[in-house]
C-alpha atoms as a PDB file:
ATOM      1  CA  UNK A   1      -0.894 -31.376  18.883  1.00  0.00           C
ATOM      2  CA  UNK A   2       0.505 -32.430  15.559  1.00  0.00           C
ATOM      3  CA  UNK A   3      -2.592 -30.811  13.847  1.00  0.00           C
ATOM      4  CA  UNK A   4      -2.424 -27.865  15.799  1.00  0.00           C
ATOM      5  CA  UNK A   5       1.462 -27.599  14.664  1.00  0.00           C
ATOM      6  CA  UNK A   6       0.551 -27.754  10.730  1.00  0.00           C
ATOM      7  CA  UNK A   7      -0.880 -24.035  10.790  1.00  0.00           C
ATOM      8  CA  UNK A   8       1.960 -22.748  13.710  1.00  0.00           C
ATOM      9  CA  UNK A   9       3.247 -23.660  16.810  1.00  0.00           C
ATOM     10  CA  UNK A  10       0.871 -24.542  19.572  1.00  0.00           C
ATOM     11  CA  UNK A  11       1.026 -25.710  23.032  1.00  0.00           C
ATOM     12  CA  UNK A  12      -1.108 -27.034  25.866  1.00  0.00           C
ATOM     13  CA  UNK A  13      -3.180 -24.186  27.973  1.00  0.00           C
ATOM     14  CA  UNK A  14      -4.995 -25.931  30.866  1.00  0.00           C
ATOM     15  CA  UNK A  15      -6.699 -29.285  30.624  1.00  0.00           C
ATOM     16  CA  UNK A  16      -9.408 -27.547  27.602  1.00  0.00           C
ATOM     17  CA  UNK A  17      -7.544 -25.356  25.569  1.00  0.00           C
ATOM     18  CA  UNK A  18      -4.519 -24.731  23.210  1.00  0.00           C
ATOM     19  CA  UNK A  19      -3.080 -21.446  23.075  1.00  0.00           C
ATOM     20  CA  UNK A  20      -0.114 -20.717  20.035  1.00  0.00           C
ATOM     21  CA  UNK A  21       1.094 -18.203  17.192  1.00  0.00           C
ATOM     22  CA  UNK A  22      -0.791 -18.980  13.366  1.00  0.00           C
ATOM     23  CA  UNK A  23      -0.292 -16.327  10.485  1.00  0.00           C
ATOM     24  CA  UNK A  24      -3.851 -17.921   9.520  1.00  0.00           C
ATOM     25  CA  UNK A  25      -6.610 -15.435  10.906  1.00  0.00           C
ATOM     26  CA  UNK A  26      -9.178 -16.815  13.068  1.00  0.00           C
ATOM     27  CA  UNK A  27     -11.626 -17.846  10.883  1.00  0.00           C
ATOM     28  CA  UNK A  28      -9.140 -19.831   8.712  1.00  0.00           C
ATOM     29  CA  UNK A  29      -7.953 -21.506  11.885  1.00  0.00           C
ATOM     30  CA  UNK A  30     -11.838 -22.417  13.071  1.00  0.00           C
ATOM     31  CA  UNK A  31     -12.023 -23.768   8.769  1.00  0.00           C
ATOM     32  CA  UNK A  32      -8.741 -26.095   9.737  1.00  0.00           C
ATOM     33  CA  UNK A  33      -9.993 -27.097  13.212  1.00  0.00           C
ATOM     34  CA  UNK A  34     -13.174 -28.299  11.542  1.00  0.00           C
ATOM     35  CA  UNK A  35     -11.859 -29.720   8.610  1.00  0.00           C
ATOM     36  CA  UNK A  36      -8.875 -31.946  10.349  1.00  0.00           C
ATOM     37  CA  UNK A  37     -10.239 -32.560  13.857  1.00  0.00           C
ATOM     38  CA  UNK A  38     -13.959 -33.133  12.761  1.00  0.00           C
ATOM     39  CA  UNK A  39     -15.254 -30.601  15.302  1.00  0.00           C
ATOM     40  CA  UNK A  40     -18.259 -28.895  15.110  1.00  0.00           C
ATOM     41  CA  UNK A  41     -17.598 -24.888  14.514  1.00  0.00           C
ATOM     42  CA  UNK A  42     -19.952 -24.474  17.951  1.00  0.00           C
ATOM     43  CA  UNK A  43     -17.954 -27.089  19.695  1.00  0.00           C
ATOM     44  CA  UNK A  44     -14.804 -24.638  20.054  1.00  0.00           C
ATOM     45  CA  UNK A  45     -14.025 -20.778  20.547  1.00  0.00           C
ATOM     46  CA  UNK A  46     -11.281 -19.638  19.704  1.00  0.00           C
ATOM     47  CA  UNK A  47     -10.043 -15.964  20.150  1.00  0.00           C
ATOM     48  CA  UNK A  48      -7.247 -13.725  19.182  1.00  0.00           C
ATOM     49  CA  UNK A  49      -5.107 -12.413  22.348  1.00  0.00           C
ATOM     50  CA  UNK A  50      -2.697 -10.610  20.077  1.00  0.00           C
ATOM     51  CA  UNK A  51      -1.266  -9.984  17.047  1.00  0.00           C
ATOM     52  CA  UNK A  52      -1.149 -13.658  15.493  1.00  0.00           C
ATOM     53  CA  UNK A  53      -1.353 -15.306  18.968  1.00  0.00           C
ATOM     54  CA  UNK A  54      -4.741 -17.508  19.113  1.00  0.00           C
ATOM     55  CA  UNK A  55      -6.524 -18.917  22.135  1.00  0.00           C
ATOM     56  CA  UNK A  56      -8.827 -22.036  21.449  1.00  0.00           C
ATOM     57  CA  UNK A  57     -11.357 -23.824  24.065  1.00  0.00           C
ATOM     58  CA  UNK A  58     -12.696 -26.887  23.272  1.00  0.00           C
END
Protein backbone atom coordinates (compact mmCIF):
# COMPACT_ATOMS: atom_id res chain seq x y z
CA UNK A 1 0.00 0.00 0.00
CA UNK A 2 2.90 2.35 0.39
CA UNK A 3 3.10 2.61 -3.48
CA UNK A 4 -0.39 3.01 -3.87
CA UNK A 5 -0.12 6.02 -1.17
CA UNK A 6 2.71 7.97 -3.29
CA UNK A 7 0.04 9.12 -6.02
CA UNK A 8 -3.09 9.49 -3.14
CA UNK A 9 -4.60 7.72 -0.56
CA UNK A 10 -5.63 4.16 -1.15
CA UNK A 11 -7.11 1.40 0.73
CA UNK A 12 -7.88 -2.31 0.54
CA UNK A 13 -11.23 -3.29 -1.61
CA UNK A 14 -11.76 -7.08 -1.33
CA UNK A 15 -8.99 -9.64 -1.42
CA UNK A 16 -8.03 -8.27 -5.51
CA UNK A 17 -8.42 -4.77 -5.62
CA UNK A 18 -7.52 -1.25 -4.23
CA UNK A 19 -9.96 1.37 -4.46
CA UNK A 20 -8.68 5.35 -3.41
CA UNK A 21 -8.71 9.18 -4.50
CA UNK A 22 -5.41 10.19 -7.14
CA UNK A 23 -5.47 13.73 -8.89
CA UNK A 24 -3.37 11.54 -11.53
CA UNK A 25 -5.92 10.45 -14.36
CA UNK A 26 -6.16 6.91 -15.12
CA UNK A 27 -3.74 6.42 -17.52
CA UNK A 28 -1.01 8.13 -15.41
CA UNK A 29 -2.01 5.86 -12.56
CA UNK A 30 -1.84 2.47 -14.98
CA UNK A 31 2.07 4.42 -16.13
CA UNK A 32 2.87 4.37 -12.07
CA UNK A 33 1.37 0.91 -11.43
CA UNK A 34 3.62 -0.41 -14.17
CA UNK A 35 6.54 1.45 -13.55
CA UNK A 36 6.78 0.79 -9.50
CA UNK A 37 4.97 -2.54 -9.10
CA UNK A 38 6.42 -4.19 -12.35
CA UNK A 39 2.94 -5.20 -13.56
CA UNK A 40 2.05 -5.82 -16.85
CA UNK A 41 -0.55 -2.95 -18.20
CA UNK A 42 -2.98 -6.24 -19.08
CA UNK A 43 -2.39 -7.65 -15.68
CA UNK A 44 -4.68 -4.84 -13.96
CA UNK A 45 -7.91 -2.68 -14.76
CA UNK A 46 -8.39 -0.02 -13.27
CA UNK A 47 -11.49 2.33 -13.62
CA UNK A 48 -12.70 5.68 -12.59
CA UNK A 49 -15.96 5.52 -10.21
CA UNK A 50 -15.94 9.27 -9.79
CA UNK A 51 -14.47 12.34 -9.97
CA UNK A 52 -10.73 11.45 -8.90
CA UNK A 53 -11.84 8.23 -7.11
CA UNK A 54 -10.06 5.10 -8.94
CA UNK A 55 -10.92 1.42 -8.73
CA UNK A 56 -7.99 -1.06 -9.58
CA UNK A 57 -8.24 -5.09 -9.98
CA UNK A 58 -5.35 -6.94 -10.09
Amino acid sequence: MKVFNQMGRWTHYGQKSVRGWSSLSKEQIKAFVVEHLNCKDDEFEVFNAHNELFRMRF
